[in-house]
N, C-alpha and C. Protein backbone atom coordinates (compact mmCIF):
# COMPACT_ATOMS: atom_id res chain seq x y z
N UNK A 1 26.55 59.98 41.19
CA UNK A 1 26.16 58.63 40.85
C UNK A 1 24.95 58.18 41.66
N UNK A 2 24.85 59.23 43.18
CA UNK A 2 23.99 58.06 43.69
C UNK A 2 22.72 58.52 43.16
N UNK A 3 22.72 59.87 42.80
CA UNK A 3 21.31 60.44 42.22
C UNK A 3 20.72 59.52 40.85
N UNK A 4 21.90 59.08 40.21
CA UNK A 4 21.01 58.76 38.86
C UNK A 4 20.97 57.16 39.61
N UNK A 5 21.08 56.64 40.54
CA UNK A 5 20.38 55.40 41.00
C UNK A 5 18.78 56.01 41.62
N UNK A 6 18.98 57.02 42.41
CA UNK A 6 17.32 57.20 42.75
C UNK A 6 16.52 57.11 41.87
N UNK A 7 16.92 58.46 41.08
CA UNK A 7 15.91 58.57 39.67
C UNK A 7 15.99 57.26 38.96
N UNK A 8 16.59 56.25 38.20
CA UNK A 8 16.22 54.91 37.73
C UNK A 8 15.30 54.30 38.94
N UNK A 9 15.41 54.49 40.24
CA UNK A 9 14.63 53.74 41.06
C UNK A 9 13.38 54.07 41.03
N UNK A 10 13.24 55.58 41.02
CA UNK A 10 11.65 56.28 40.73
C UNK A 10 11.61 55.89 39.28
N UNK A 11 11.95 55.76 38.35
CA UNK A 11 11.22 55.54 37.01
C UNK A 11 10.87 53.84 37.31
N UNK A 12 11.86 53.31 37.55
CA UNK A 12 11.27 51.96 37.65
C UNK A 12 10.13 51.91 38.64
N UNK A 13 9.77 52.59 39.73
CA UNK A 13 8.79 52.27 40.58
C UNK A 13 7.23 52.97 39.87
N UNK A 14 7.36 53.78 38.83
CA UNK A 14 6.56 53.83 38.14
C UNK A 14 6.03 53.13 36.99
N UNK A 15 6.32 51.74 37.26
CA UNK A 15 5.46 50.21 36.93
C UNK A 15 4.27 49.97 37.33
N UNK A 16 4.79 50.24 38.91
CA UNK A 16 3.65 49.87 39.93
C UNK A 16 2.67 50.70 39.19
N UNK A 17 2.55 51.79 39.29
CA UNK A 17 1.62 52.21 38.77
C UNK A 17 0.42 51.95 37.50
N UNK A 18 1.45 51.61 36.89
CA UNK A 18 0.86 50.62 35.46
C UNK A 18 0.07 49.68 35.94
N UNK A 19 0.50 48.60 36.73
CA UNK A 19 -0.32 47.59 37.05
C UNK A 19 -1.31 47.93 38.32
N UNK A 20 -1.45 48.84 38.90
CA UNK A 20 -2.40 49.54 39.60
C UNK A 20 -3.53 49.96 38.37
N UNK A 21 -3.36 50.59 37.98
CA UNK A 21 -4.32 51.23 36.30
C UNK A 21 -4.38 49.82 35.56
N UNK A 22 -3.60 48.93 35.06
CA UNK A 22 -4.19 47.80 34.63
C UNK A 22 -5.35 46.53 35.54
N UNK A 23 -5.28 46.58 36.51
CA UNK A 23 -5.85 45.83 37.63
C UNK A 23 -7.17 46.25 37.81
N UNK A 24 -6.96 48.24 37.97
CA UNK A 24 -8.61 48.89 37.93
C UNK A 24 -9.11 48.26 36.64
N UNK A 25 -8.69 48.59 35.28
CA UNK A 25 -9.34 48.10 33.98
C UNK A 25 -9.89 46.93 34.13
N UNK A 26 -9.17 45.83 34.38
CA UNK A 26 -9.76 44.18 34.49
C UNK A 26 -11.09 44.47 35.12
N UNK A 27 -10.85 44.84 36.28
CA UNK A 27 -11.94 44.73 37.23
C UNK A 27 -13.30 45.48 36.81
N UNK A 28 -12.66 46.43 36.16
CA UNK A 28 -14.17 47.40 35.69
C UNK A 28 -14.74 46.46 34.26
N UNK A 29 -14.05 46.09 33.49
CA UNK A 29 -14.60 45.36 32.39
C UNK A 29 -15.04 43.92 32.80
N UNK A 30 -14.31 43.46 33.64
CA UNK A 30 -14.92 42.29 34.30
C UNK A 30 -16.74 42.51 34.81
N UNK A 31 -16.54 43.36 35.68
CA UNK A 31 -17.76 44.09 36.26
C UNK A 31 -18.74 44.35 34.66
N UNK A 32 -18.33 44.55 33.80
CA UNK A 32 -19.28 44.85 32.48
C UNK A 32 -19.85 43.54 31.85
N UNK A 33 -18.86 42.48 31.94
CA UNK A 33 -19.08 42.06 31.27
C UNK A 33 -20.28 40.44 32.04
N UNK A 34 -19.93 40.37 33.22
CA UNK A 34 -20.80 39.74 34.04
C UNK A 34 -22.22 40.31 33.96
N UNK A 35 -22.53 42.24 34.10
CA UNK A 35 -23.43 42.81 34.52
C UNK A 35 -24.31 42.52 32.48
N UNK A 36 -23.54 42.01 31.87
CA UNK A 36 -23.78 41.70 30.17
C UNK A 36 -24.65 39.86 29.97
N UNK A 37 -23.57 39.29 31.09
CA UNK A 37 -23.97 38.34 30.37
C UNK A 37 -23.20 37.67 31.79
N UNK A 38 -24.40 37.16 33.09
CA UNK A 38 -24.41 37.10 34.23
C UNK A 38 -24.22 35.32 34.21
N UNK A 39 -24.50 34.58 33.46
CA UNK A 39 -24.57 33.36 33.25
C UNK A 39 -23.19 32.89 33.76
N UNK A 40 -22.01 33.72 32.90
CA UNK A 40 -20.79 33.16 32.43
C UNK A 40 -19.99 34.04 33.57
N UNK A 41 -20.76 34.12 35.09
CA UNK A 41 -20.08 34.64 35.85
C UNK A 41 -18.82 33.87 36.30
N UNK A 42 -18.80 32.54 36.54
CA UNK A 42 -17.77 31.66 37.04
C UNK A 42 -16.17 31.93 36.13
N UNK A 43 -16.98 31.48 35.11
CA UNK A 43 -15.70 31.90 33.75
C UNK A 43 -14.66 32.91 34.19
N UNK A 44 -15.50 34.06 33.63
CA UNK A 44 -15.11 35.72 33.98
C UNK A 44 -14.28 36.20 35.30
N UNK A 45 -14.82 35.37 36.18
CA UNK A 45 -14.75 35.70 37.58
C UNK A 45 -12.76 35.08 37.68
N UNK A 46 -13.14 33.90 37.07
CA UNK A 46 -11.21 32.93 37.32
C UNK A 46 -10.38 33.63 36.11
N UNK A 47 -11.21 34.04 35.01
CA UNK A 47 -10.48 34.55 33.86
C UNK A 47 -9.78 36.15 34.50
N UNK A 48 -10.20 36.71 35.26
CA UNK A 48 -10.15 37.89 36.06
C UNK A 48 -9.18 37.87 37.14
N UNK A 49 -8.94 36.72 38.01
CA UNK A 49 -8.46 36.79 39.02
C UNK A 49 -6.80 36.18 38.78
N UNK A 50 -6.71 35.07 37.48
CA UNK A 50 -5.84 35.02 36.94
C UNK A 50 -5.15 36.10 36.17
N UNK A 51 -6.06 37.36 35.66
CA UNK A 51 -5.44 38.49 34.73
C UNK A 51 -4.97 39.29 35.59
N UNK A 52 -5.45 39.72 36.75
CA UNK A 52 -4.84 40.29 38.03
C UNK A 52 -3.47 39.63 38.58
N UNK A 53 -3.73 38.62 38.71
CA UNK A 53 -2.73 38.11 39.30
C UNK A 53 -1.48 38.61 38.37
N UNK A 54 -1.37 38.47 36.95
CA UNK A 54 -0.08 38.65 35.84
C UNK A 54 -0.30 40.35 36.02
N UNK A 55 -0.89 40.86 36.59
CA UNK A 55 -0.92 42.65 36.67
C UNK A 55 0.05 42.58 37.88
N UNK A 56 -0.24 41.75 38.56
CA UNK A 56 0.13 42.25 39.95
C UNK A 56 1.78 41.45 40.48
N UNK A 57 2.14 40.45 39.82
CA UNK A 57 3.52 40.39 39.64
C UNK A 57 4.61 40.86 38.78
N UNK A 58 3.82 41.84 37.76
CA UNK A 58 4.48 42.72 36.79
C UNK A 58 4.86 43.70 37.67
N UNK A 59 3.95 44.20 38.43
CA UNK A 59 4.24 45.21 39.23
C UNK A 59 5.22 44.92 40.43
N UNK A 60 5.54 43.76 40.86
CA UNK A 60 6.20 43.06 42.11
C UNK A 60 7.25 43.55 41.71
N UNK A 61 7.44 43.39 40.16
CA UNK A 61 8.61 43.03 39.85
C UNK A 61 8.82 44.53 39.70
N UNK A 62 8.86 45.51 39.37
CA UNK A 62 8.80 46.80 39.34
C UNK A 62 9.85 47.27 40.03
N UNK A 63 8.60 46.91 41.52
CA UNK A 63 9.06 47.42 43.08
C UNK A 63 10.34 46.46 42.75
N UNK A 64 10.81 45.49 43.15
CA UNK A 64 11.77 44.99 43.31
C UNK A 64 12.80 45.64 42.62
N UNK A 65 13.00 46.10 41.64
CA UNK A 65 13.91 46.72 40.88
C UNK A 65 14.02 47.85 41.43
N UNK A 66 13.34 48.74 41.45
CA UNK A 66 13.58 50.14 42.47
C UNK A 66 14.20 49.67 43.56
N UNK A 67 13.76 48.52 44.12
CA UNK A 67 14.46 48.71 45.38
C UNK A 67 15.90 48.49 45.92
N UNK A 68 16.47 47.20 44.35
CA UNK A 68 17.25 46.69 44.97
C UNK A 68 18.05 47.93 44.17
N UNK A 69 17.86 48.95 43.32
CA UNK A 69 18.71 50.16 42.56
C UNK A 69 19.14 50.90 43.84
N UNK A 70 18.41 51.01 44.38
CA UNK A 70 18.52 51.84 45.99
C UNK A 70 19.31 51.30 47.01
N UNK A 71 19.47 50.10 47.39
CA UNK A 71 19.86 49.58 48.32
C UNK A 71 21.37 48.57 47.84
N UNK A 72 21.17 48.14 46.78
CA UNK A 72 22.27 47.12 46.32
C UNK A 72 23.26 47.73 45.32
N UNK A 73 23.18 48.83 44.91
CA UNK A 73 23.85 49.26 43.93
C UNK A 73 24.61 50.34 44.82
């Protein structure tokens, strides 16, 4: 039993990863689209840091699940 809690803990901790690879994307198309059209940097810049932000508590939430599979179960 306790093995198939690790392994759910490693599949779930492979979220993080997702939102690691989603976070690079923002940032590189962000980076395109400023280096496109430099005007509408302000925009881009909060439109970006808000899209990160929903990358990066998707992923919180990830970790949290691995962890508590490991420790609370």
């Amino acid at each position: 039993m306790d093995g198939m809690l690790a392994l759910g803990a490693g599949i779930a901790a492979l979220g993080v990863v997702g939102g690691a690879i989603g976070i690079g994307n923002i940032g590189g198309k962000a980076v395109e689209a400023i280096a496109r059209q430099p005007e509408a940097k302000a925009d881009i810049t909060s439109t970006m840091i808000l899209s990160i932000a929903f990358a990066e508590v998707t992923s919180l939430y990830a970790l949290v699940v691995s962890i508590l599979l490991i420790f609370v179960a």
